[in-house]
N, C-alpha and C. Protein backbone atom coordinates (compact mmCIF):
# COMPACT_ATOMS: atom_id res chain seq x y z
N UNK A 1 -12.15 26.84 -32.09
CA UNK A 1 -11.56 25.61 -31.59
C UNK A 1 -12.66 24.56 -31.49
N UNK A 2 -12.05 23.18 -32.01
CA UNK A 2 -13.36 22.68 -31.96
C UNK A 2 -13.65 21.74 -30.40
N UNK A 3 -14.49 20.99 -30.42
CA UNK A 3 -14.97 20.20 -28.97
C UNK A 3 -13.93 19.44 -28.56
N UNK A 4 -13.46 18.95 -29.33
CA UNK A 4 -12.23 17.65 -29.16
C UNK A 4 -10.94 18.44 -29.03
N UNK A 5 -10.56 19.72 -29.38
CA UNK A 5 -9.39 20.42 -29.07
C UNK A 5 -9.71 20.97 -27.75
N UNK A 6 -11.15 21.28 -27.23
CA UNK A 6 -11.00 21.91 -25.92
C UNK A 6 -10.57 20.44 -25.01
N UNK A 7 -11.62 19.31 -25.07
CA UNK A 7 -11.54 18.44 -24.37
C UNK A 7 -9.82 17.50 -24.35
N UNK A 8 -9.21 17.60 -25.73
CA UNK A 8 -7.78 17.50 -25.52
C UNK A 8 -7.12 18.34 -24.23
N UNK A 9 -7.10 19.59 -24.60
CA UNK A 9 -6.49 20.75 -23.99
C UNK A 9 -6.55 20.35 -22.46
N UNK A 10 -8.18 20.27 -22.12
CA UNK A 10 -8.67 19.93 -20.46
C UNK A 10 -7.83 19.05 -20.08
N UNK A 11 -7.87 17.73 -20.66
CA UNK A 11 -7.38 16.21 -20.04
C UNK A 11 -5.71 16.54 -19.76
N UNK A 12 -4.99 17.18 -21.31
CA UNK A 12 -3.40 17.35 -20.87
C UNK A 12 -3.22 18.12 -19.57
N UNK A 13 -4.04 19.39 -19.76
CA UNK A 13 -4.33 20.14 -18.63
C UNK A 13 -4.29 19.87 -17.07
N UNK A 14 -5.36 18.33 -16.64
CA UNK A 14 -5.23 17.79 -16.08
C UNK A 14 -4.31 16.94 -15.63
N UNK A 15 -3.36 16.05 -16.63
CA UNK A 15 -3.03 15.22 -16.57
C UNK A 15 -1.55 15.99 -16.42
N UNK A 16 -0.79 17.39 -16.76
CA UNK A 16 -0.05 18.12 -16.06
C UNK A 16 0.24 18.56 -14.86
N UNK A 17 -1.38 18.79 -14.60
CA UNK A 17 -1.51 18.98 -12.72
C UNK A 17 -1.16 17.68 -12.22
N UNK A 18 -1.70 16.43 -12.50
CA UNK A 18 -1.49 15.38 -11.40
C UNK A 18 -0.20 14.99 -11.64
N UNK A 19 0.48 15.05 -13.01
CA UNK A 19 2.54 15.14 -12.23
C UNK A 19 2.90 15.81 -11.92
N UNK A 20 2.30 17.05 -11.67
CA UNK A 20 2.78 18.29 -10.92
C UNK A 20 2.93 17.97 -9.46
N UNK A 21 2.26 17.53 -9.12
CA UNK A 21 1.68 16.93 -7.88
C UNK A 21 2.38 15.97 -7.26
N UNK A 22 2.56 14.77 -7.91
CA UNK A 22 3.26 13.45 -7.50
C UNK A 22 4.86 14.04 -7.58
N UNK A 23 5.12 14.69 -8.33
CA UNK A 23 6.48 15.02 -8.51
C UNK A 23 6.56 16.40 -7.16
N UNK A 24 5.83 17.15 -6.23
CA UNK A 24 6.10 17.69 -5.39
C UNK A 24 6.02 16.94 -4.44
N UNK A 25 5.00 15.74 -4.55
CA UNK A 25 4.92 14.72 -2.84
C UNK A 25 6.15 13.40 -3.23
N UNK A 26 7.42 13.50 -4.37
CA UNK A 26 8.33 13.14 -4.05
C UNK A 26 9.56 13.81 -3.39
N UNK A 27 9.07 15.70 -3.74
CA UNK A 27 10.49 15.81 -3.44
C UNK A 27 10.52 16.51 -1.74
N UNK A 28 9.28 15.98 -0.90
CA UNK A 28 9.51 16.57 0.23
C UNK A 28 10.37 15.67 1.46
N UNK A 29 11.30 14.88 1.24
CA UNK A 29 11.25 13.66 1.74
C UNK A 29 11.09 12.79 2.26
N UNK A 30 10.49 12.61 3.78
CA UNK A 30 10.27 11.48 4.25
C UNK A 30 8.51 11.43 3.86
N UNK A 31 8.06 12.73 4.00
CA UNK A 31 6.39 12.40 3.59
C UNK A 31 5.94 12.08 4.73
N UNK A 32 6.40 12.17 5.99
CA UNK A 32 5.83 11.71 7.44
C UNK A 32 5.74 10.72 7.80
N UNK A 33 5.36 10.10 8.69
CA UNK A 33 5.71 8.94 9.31
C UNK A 33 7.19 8.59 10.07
N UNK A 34 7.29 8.25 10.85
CA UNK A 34 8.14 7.85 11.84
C UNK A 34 8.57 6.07 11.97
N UNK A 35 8.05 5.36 11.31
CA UNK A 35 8.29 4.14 11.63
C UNK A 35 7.02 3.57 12.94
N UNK A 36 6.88 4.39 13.49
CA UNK A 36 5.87 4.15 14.84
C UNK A 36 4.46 3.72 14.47
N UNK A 37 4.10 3.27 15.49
CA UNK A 37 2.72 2.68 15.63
C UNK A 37 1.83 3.57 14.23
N UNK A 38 1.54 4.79 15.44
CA UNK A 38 0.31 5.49 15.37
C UNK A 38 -1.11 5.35 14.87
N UNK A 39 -1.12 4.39 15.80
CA UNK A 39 -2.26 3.68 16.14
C UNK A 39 -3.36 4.44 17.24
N UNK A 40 -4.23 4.99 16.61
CA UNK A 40 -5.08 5.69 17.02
C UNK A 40 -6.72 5.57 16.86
N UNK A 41 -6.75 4.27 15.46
CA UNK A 41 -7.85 4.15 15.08
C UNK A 41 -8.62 2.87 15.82
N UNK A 42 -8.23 2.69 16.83
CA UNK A 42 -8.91 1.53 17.86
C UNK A 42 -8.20 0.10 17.49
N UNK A 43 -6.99 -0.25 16.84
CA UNK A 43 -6.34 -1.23 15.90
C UNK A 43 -5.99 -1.87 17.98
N UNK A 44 -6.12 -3.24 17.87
CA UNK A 44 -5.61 -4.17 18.92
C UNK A 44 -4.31 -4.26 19.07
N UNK A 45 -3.73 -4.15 20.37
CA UNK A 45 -2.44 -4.30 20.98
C UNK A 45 -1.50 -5.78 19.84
N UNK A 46 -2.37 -6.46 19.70
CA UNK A 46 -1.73 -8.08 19.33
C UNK A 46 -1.78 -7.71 16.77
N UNK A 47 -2.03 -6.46 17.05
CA UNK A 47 -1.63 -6.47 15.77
C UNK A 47 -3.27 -7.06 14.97
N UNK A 48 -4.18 -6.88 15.65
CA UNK A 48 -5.48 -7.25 15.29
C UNK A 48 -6.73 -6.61 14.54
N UNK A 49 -7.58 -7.02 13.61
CA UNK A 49 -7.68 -5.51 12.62
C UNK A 49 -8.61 -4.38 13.57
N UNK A 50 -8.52 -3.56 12.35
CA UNK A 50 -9.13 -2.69 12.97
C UNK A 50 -9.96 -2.03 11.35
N UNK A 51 -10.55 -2.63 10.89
CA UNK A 51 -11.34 -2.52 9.64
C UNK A 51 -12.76 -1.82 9.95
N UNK A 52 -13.04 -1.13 9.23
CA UNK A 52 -14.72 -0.77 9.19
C UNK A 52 -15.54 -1.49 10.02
N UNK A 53 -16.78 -0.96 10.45
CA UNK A 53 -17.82 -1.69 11.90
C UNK A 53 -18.60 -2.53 10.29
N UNK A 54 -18.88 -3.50 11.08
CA UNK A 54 -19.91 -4.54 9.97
C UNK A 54 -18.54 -5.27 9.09
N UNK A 55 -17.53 -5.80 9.81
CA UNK A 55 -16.44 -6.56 8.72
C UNK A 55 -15.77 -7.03 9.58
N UNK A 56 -15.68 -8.12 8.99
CA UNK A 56 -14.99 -9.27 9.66
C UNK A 56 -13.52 -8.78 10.23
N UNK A 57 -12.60 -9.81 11.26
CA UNK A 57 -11.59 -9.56 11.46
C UNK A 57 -10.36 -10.24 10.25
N UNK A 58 -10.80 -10.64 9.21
CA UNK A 58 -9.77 -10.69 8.09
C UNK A 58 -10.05 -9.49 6.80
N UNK A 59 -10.67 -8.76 6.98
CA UNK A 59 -11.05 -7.74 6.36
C UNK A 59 -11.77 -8.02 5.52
N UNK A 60 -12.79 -8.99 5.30
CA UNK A 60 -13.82 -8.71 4.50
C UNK A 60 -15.28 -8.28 4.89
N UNK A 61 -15.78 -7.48 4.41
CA UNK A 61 -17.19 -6.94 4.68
C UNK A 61 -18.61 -7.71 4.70
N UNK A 62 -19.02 -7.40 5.64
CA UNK A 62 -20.76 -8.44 5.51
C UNK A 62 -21.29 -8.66 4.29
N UNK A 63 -20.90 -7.01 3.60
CA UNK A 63 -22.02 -6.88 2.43
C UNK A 63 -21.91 -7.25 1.07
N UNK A 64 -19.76 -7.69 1.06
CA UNK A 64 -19.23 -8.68 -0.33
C UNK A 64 -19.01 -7.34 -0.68
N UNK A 65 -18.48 -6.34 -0.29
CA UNK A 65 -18.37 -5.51 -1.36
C UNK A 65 -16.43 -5.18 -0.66
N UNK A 66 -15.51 -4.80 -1.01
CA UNK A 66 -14.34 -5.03 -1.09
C UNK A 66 -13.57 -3.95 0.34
N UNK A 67 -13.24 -4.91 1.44
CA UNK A 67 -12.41 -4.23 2.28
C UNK A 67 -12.75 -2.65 2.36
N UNK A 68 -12.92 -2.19 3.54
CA UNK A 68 -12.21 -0.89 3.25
C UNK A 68 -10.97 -0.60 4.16
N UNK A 69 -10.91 -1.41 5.51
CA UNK A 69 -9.48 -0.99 6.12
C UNK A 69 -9.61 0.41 6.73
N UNK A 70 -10.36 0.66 6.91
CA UNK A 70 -10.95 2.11 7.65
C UNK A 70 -10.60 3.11 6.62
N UNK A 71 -10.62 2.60 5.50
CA UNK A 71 -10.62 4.00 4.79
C UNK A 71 -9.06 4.39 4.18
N UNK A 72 -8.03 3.10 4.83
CA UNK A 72 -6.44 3.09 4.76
C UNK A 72 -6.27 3.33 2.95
N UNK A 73 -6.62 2.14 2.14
CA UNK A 73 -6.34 2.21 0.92
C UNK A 73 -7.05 2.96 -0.14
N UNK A 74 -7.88 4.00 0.58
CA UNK A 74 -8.74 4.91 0.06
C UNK A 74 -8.17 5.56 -1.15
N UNK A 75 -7.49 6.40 -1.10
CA UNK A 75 -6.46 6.89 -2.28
C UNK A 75 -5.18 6.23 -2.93
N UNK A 76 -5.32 4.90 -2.76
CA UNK A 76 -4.45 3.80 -3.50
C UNK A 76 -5.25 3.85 -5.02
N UNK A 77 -4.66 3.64 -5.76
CA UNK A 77 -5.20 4.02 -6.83
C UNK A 77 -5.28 2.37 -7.68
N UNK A 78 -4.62 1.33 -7.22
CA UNK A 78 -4.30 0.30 -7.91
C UNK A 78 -5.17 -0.83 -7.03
N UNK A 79 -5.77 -0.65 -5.59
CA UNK A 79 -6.47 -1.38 -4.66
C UNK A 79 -7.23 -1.72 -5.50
N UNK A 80 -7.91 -2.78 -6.07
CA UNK A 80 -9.20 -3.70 -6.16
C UNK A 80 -9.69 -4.47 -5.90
N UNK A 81 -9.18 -4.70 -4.31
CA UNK A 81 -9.57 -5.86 -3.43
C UNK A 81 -8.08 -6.89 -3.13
N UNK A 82 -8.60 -7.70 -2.17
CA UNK A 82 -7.63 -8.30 -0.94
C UNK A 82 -6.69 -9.54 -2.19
N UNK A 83 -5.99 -10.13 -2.77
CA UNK A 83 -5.68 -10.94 -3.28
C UNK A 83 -5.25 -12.28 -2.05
N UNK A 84 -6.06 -13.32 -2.56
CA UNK A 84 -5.85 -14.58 -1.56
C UNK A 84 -4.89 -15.47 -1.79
N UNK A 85 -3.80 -15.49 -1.17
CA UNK A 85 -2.70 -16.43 -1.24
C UNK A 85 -2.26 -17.26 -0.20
N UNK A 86 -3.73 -17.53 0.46
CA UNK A 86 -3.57 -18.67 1.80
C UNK A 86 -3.11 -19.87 1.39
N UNK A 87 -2.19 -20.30 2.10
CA UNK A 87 -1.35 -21.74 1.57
C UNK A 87 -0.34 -21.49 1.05
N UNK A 88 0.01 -20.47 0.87
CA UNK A 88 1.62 -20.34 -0.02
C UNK A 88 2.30 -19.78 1.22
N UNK A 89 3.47 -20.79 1.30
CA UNK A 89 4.81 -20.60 2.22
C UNK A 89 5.21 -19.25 1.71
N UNK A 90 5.24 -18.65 0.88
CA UNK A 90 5.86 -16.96 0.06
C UNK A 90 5.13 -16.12 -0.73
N UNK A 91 5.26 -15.17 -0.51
CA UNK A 91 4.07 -14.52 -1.36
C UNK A 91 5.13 -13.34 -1.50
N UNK A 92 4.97 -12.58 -3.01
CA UNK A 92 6.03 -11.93 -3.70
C UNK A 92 4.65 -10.90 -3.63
N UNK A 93 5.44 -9.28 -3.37
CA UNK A 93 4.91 -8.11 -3.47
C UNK A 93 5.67 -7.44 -4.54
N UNK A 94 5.42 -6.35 -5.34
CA UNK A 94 6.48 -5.59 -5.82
C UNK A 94 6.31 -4.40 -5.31
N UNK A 95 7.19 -3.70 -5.53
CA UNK A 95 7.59 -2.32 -4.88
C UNK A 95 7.86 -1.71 -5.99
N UNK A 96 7.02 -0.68 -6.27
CA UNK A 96 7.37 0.62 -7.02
C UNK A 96 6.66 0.17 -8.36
N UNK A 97 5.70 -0.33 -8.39
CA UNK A 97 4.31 -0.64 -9.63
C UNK A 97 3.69 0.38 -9.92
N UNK A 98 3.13 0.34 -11.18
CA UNK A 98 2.16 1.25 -11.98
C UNK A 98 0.98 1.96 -11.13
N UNK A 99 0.97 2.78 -9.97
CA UNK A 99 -0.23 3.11 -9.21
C UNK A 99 0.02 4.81 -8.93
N UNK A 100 -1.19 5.24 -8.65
CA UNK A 100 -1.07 6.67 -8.07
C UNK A 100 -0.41 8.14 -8.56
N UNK A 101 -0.29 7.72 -9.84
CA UNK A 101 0.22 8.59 -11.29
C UNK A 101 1.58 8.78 -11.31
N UNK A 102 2.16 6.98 -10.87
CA UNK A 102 3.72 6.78 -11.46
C UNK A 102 3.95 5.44 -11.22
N UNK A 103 5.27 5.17 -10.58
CA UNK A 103 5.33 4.15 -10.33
C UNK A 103 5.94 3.92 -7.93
N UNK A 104 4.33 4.55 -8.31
CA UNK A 104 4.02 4.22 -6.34
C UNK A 104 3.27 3.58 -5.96
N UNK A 105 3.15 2.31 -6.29
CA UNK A 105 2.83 1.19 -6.01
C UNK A 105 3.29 0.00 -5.29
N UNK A 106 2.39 -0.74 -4.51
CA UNK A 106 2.82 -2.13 -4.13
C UNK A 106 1.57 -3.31 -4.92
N UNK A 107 2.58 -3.91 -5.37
CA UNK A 107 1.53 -4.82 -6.24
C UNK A 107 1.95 -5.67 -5.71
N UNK A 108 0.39 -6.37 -5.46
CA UNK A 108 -0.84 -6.70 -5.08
C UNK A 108 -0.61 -5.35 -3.75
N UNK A 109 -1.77 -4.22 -3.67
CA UNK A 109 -1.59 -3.36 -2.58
C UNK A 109 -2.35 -4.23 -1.38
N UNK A 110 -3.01 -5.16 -1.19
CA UNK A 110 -4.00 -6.03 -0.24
C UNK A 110 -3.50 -7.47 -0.41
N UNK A 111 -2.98 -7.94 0.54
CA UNK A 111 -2.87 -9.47 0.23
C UNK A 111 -3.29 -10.07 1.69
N UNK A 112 -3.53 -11.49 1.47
CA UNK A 112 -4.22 -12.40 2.15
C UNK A 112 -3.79 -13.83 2.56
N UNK A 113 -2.84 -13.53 3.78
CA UNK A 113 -1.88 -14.96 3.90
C UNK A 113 -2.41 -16.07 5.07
N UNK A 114 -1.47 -16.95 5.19
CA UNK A 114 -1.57 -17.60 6.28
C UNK A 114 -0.44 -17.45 6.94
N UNK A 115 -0.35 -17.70 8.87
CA UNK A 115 -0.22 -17.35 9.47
C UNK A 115 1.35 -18.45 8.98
N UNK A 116 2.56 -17.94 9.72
CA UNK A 116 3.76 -18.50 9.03
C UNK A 116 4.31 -18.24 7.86
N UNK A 117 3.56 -17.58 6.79
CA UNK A 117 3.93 -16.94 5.38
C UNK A 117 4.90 -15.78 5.54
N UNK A 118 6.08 -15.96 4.50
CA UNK A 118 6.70 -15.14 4.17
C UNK A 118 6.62 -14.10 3.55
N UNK A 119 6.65 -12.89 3.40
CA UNK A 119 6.34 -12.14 2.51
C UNK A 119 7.00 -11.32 1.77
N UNK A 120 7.61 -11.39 0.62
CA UNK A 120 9.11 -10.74 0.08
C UNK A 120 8.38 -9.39 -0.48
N UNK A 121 8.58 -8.93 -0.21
CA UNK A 121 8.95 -7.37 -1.24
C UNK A 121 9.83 -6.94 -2.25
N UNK A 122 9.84 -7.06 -3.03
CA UNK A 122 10.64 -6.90 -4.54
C UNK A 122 11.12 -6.14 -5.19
N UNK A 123 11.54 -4.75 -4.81
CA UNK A 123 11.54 -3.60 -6.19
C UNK A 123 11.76 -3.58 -7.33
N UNK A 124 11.38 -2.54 -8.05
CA UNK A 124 11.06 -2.90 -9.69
C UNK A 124 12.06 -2.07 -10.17
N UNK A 125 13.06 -0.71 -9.19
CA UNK A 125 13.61 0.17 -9.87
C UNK A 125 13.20 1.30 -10.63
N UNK A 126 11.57 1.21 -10.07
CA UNK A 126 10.71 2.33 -11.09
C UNK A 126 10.14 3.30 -9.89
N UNK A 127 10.06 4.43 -10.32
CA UNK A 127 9.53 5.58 -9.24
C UNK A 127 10.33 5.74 -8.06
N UNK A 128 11.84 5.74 -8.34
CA UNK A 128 12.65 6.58 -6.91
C UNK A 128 12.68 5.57 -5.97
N UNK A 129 13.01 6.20 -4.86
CA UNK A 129 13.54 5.75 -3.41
C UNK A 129 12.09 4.95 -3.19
N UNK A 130 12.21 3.70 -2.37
CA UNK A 130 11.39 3.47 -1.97
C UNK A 130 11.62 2.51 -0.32
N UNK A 131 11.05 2.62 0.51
CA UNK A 131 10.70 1.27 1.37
C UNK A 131 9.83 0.89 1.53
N UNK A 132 9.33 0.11 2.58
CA UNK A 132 8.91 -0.47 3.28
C UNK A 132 8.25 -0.27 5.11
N UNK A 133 7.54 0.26 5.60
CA UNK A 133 7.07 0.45 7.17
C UNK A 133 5.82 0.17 7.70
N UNK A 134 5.80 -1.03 8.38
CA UNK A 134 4.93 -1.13 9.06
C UNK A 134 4.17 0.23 9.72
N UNK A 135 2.92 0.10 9.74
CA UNK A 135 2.72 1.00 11.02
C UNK A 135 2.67 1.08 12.40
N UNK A 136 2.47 -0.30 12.81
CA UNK A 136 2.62 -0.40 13.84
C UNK A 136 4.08 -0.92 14.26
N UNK A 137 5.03 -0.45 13.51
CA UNK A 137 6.69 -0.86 13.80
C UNK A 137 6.95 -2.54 13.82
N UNK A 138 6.00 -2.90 13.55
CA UNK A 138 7.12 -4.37 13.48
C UNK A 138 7.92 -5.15 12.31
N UNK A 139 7.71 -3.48 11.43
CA UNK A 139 9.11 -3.65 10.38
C UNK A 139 9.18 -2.70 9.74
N UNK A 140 10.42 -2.47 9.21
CA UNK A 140 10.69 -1.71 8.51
C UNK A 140 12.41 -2.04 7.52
N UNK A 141 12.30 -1.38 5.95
CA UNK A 141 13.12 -1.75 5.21
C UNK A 141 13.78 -0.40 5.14
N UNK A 142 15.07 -0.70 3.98
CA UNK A 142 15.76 0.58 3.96
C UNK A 142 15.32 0.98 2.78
N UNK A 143 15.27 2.43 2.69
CA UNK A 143 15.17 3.46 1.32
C UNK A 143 15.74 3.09 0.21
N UNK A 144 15.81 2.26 -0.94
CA UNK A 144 16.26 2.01 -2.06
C UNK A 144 15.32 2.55 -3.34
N UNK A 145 16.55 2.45 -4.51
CA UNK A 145 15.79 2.27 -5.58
C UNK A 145 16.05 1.27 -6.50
N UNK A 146 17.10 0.65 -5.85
CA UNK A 146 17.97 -0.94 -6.16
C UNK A 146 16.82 -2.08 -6.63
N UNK A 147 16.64 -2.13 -8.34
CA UNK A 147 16.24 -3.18 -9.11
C UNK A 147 16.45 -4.36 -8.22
N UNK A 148 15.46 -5.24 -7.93
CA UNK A 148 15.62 -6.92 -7.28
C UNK A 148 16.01 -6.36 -5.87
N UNK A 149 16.19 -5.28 -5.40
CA UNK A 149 16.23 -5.41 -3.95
C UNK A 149 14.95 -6.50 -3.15
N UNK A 150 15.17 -6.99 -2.18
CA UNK A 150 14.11 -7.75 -1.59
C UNK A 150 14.32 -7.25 -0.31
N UNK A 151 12.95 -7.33 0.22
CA UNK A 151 12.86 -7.07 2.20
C UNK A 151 11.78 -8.21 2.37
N UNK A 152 11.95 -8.96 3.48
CA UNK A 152 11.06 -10.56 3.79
C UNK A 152 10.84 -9.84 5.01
N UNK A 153 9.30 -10.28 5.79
CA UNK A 153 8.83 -10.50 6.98
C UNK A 153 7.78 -11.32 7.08
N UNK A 154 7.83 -12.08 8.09
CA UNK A 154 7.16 -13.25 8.14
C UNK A 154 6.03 -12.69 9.50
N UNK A 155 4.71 -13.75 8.87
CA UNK A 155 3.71 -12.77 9.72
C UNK A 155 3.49 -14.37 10.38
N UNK A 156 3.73 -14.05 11.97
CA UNK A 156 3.24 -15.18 12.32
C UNK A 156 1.90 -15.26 13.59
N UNK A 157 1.56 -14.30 13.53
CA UNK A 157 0.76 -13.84 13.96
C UNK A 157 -1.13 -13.60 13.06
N UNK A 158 -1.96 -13.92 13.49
CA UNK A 158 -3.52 -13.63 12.80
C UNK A 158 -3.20 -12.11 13.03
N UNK A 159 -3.80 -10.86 12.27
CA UNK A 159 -4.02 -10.13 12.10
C UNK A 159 -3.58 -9.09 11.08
N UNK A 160 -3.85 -7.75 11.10
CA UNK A 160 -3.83 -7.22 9.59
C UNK A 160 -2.89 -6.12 9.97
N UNK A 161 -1.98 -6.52 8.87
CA UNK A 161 -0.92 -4.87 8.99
C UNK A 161 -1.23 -3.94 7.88
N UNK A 162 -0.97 -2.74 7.95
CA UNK A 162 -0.95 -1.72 7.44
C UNK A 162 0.63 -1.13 6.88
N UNK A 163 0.96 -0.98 5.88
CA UNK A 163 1.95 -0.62 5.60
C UNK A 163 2.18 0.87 4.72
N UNK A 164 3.64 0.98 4.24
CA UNK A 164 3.31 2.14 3.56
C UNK A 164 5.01 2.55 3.67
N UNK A 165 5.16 3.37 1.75
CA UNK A 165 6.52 3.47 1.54
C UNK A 165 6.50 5.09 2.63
N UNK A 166 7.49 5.12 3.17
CA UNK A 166 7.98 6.63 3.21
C UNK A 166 7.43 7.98 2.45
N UNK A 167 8.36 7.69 1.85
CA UNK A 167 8.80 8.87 0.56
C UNK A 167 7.05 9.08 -0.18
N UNK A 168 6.25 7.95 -0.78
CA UNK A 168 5.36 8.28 -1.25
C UNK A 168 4.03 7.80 -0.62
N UNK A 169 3.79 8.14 0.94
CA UNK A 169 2.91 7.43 1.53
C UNK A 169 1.53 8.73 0.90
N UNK A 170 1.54 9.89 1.15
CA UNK A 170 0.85 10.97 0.52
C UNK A 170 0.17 11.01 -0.92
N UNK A 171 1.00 10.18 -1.40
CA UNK A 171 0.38 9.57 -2.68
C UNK A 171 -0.34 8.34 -2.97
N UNK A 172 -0.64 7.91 -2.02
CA UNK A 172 -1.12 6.77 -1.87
C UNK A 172 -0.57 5.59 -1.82
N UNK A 173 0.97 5.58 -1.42
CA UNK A 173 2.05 3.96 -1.70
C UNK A 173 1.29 3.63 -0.40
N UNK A 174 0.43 3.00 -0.54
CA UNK A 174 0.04 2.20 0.93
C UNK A 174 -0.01 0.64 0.20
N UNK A 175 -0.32 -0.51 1.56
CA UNK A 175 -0.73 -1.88 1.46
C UNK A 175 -1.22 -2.09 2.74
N UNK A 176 -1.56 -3.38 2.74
CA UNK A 176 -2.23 -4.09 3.78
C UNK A 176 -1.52 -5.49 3.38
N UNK A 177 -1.56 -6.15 4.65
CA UNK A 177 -1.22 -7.56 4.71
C UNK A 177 -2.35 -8.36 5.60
N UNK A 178 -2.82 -9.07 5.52
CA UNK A 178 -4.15 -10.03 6.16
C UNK A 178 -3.59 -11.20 6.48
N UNK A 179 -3.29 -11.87 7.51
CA UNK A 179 -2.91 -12.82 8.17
C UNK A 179 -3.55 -13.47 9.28
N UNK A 180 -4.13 -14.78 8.78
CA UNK A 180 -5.33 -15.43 9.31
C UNK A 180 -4.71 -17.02 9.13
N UNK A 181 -5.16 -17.51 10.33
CA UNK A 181 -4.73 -18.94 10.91
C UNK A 181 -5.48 -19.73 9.87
């Protein structure tokens, strides 16, 4: 066998295990979470961040190098930093994007508003059931897989939410929202 048939073999190999995988952390269903806080990581009563020591309270880092959110969007697979959409009355998310070896994604997974901004959530109809949950409960959407479904919450408040679908939070469907005066 030659080098390129083993190294084929490995990658399918691989690349069998990780839908093996995503396709068992869809079918357990809720994937945990409660809708509730669970707020444990020192995050402020008023919804205030709670990001890595040495980083600002809109989540950016001293050192310019990209959010970490305590480590929240760690296994997001599509995170490459905060997208800035200060000044826009609306800011469009999608639900159920190309991330985390399907379609468990929130695109843009980090966004960056001003305080009064709307924020729609969109689904795409791709990768199953999906919602929407705050972690600290001050929202939550219903389980769809309904193409153009939308869920809006308006952040009127400075500080950073943490979010995350249900069904594929284990896989990394996480986001963040940044909301700064």
């Amino acid at each position: 066998m030659s080098k390129r048939d083993t190294t084929r073999r490995r990658f399918l190999g691989t690349a069998a295990a990780i839908t093996a995988a995503g396709l068992a952390g869809c079918s357990g269903g809720s994937g945990g979470g409660d809708g509730g806080s669970g707020d444990t990581d020192g995050s402020d009563s008023n919804g205030g961040s709670d990001n890595t020591e040495g980083s600002d309270s809109d989540g950016s880092t001293d050192s310019g190098s990209m959010p970490s959110f305590d480590g929240y969007l760690e296994e997001t697979s599509n995170y490459d930093g905060v997208v800035d959409e200060t000044g826009s009355s609306e800011v469009a998310v999608k639900v159920g994007t190309e991330a985390n070896g399907g379609y468990f994604g929130f695109g843009p997974a980090a966004v960056r508003v001003s305080t009064g901004t709307t924020v729609v959530w969109e689904w795409t109809g791709q990768g199953s059931l999906h919602n929407v949950v705050a972690e600290d409960g001050s929202f939550e959407s219903e389980q769809t897989d309904e193409e153009g479904f939308t869920f809006s919450h308006t952040f009127e408040e400075a500080g950073t939410t943490k979010y995350y679908c249900t069904p594929h939070e284990t896989l990394g469907m996480k986001g963040v929202v940044v909301a700064e005066e």
